[in-house]
Each structure stands twice: as C-alpha cells, then as structure tokens.
PDB file of N, CA and C in Angstrom:
ATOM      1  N   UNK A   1      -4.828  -4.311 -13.570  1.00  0.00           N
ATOM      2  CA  UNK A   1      -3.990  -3.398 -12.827  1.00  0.00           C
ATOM      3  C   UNK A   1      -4.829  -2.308 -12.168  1.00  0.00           C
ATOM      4  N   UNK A   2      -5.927  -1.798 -13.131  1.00  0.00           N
ATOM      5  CA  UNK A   2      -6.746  -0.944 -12.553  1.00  0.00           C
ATOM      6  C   UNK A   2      -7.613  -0.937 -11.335  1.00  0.00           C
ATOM      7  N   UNK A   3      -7.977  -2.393 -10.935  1.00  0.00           N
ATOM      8  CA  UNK A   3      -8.534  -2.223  -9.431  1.00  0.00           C
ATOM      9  C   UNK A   3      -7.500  -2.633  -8.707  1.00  0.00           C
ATOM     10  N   UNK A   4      -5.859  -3.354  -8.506  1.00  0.00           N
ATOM     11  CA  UNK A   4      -5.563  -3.227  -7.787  1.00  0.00           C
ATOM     12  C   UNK A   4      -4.474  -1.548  -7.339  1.00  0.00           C
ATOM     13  N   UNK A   5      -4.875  -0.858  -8.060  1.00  0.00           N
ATOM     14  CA  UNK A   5      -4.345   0.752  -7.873  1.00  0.00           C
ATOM     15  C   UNK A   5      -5.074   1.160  -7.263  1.00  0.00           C
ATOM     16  N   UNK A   6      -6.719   1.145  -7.679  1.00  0.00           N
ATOM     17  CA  UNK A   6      -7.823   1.724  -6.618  1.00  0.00           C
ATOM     18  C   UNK A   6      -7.686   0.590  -4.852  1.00  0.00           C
ATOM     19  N   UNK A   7      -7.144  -0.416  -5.112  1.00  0.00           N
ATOM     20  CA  UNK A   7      -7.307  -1.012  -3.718  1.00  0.00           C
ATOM     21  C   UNK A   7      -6.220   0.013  -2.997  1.00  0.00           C
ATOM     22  N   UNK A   8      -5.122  -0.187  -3.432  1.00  0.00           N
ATOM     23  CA  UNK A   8      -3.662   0.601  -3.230  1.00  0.00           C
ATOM     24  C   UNK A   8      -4.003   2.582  -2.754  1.00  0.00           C
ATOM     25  N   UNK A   9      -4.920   3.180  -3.302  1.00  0.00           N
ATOM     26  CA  UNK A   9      -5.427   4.231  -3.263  1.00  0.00           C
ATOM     27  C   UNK A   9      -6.267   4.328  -1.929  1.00  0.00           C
ATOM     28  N   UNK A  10      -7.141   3.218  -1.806  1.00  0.00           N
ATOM     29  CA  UNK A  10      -8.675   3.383  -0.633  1.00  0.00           C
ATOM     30  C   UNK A  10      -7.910   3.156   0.379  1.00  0.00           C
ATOM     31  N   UNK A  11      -6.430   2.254   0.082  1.00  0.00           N
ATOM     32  CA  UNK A  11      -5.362   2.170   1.343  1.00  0.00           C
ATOM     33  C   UNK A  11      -5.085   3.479   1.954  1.00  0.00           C
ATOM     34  N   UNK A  12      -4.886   4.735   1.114  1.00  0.00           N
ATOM     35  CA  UNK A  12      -4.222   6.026   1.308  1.00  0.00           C
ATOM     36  C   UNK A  12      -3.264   5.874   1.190  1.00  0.00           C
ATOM     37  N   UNK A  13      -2.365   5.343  -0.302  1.00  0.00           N
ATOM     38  CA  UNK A  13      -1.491   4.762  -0.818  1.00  0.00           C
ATOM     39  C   UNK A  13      -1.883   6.047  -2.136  1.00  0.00           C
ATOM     40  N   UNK A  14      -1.211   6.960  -2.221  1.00  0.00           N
ATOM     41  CA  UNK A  14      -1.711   7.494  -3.226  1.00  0.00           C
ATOM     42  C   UNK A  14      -0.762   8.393  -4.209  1.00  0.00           C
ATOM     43  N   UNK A  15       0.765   8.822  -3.774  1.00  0.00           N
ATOM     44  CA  UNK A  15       1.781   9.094  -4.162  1.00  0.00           C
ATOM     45  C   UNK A  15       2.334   8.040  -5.172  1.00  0.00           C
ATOM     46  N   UNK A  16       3.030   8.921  -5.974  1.00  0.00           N
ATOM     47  CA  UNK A  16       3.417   7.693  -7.096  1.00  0.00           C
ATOM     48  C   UNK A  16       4.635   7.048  -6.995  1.00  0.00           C
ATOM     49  N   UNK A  17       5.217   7.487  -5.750  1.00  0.00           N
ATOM     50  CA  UNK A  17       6.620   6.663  -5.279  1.00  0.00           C
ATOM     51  C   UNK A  17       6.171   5.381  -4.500  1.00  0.00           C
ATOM     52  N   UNK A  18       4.587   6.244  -3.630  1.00  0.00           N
ATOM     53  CA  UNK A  18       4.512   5.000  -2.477  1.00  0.00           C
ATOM     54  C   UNK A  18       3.836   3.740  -3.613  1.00  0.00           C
ATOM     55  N   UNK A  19       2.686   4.008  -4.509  1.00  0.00           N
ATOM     56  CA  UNK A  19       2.665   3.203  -5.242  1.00  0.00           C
ATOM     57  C   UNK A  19       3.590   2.480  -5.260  1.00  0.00           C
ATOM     58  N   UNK A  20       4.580   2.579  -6.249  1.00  0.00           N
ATOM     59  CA  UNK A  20       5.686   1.827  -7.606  1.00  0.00           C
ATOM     60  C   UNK A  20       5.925   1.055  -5.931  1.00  0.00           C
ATOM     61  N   UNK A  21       5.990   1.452  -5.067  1.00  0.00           N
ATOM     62  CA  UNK A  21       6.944   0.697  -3.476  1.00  0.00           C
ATOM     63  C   UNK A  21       5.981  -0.727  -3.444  1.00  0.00           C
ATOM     64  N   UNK A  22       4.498   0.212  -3.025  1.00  0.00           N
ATOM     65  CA  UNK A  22       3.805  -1.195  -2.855  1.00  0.00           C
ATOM     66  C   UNK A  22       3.536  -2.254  -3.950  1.00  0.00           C
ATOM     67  N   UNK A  23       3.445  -1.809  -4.931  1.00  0.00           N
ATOM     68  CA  UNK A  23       3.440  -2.607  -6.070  1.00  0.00           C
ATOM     69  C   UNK A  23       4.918  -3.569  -5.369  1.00  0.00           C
ATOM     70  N   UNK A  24       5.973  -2.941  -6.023  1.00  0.00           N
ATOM     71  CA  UNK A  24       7.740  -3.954  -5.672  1.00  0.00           C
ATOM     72  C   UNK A  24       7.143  -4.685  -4.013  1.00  0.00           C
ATOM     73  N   UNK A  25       6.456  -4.781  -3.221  1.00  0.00           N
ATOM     74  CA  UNK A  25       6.699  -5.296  -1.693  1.00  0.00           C
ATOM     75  C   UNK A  25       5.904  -6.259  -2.281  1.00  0.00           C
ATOM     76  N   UNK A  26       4.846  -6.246  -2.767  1.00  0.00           N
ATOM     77  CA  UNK A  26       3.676  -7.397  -2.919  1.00  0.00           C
ATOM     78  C   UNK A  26       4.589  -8.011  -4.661  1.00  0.00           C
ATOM     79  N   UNK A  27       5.514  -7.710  -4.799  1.00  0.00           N
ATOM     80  CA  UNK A  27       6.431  -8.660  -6.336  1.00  0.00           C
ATOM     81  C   UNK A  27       5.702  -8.574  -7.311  1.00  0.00           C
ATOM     82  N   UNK A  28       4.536  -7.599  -7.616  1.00  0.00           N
ATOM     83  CA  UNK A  28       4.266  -7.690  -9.172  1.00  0.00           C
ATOM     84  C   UNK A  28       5.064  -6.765 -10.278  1.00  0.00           C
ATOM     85  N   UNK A  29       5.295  -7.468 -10.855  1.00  0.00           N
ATOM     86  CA  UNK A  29       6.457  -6.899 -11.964  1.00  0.00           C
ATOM     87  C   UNK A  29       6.268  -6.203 -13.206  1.00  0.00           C
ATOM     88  N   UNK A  30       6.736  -5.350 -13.523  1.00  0.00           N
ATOM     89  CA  UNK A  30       5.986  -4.341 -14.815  1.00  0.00           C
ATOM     90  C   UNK A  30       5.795  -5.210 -15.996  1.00  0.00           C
ATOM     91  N   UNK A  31       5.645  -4.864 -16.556  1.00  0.00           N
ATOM     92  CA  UNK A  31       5.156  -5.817 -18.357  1.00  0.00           C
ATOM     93  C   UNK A  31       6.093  -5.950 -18.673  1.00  0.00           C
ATOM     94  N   UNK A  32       7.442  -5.518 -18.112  1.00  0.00           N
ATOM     95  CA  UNK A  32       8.732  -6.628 -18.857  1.00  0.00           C
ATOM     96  C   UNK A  32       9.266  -6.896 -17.409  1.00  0.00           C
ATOM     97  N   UNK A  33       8.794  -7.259 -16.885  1.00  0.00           N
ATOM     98  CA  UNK A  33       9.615  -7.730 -15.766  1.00  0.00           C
ATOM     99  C   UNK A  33      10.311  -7.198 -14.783  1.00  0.00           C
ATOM    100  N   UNK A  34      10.413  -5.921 -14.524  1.00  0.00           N
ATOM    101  CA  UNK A  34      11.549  -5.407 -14.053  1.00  0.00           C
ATOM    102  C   UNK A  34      10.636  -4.756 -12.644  1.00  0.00           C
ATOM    103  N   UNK A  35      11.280  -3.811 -12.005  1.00  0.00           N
ATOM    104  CA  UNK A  35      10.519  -3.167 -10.833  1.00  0.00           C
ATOM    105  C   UNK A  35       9.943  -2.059 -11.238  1.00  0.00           C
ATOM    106  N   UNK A  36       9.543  -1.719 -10.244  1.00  0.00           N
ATOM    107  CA  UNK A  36       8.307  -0.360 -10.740  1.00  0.00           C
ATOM    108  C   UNK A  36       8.814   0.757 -10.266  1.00  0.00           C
ATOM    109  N   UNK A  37       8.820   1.791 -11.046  1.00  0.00           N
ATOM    110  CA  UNK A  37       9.473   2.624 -10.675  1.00  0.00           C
ATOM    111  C   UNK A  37       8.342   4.381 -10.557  1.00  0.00           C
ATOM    112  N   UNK A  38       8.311   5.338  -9.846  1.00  0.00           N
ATOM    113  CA  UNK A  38       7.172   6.375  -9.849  1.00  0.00           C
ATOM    114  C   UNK A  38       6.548   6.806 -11.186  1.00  0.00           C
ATOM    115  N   UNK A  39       7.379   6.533 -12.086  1.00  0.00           N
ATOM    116  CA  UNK A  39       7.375   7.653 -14.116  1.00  0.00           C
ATOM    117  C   UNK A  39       6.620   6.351 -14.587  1.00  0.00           C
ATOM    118  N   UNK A  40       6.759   4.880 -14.133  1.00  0.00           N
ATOM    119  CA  UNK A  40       5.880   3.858 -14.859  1.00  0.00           C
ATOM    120  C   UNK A  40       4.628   3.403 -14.081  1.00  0.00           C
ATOM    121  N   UNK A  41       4.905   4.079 -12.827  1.00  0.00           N
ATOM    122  CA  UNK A  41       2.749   4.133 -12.416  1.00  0.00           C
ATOM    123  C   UNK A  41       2.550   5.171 -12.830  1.00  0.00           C
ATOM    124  N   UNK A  42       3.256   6.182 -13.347  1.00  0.00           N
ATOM    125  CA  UNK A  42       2.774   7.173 -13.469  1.00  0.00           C
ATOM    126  C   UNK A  42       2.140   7.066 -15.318  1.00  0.00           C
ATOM    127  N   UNK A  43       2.963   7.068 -16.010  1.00  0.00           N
ATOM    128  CA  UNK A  43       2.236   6.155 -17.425  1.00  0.00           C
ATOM    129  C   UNK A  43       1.195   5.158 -17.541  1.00  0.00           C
ATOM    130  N   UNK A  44       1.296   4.183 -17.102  1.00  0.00           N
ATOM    131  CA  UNK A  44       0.292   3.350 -16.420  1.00  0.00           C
ATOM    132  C   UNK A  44      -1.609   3.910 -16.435  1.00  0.00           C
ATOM    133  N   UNK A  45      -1.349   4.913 -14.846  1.00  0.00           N
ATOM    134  CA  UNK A  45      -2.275   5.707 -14.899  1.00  0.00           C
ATOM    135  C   UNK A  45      -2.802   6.736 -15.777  1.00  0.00           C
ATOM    136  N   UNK A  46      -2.090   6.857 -16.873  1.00  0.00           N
ATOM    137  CA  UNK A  46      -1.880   7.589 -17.787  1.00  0.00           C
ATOM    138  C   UNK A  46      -3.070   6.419 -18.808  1.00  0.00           C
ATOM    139  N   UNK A  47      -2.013   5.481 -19.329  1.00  0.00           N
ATOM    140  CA  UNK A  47      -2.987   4.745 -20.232  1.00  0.00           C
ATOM    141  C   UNK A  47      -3.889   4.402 -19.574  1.00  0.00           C
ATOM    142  N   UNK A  48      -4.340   3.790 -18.426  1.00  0.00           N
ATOM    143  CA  UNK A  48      -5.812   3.056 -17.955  1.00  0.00           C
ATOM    144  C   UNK A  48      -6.616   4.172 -18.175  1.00  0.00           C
ATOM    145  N   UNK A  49      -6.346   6.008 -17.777  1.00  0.00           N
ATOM    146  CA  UNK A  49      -6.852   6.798 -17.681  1.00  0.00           C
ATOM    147  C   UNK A  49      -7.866   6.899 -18.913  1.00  0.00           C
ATOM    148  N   UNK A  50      -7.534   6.374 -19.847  1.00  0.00           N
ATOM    149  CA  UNK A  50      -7.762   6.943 -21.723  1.00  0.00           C
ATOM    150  C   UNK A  50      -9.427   6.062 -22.127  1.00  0.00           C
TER     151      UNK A  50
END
C-alpha cells in the first residue's frame, strides 16, 4: 500500500479525501472490502507510518 500512496502523492494527490477517491476510481478495496473512506487513509498512514 505504501508505494502506491507515494505514487498517488508524486501525482499531487495528497489530501486525504482525494486519496480514499483515487484509491475507490482505480477499485482497490480496504482490508475488508468495502470503499475507502478519508479517517481509513488516514489510519492507514498512521500504521505504515510506525
């Protein structure tokens, strides 16, 4: 997940709404399946951060 956030970022993709968006346009689905929403890239970046 972690380099495709930095691809998503070098885009100037860097808000955590536009994230969770591009993530849902390109269909990858959170760890249970569902859509992505700003509070779960935002956790996300949280754990990869650690």
């Amino acid at each position: 997940m972690a380099p495709l956030i930095d691809e998503l970022e070098a885009q100037g993709i860097t808000s955590l709404g536009a994230i969770a968006q591009a993530l849902n346009e390109r269909e990858i689905p959170t760890a249970r399946g569902g859509k992505w929403t700003p509070i779960q890239v935002s956790r996300t970046l949280y754990r990869l951060s650690r």
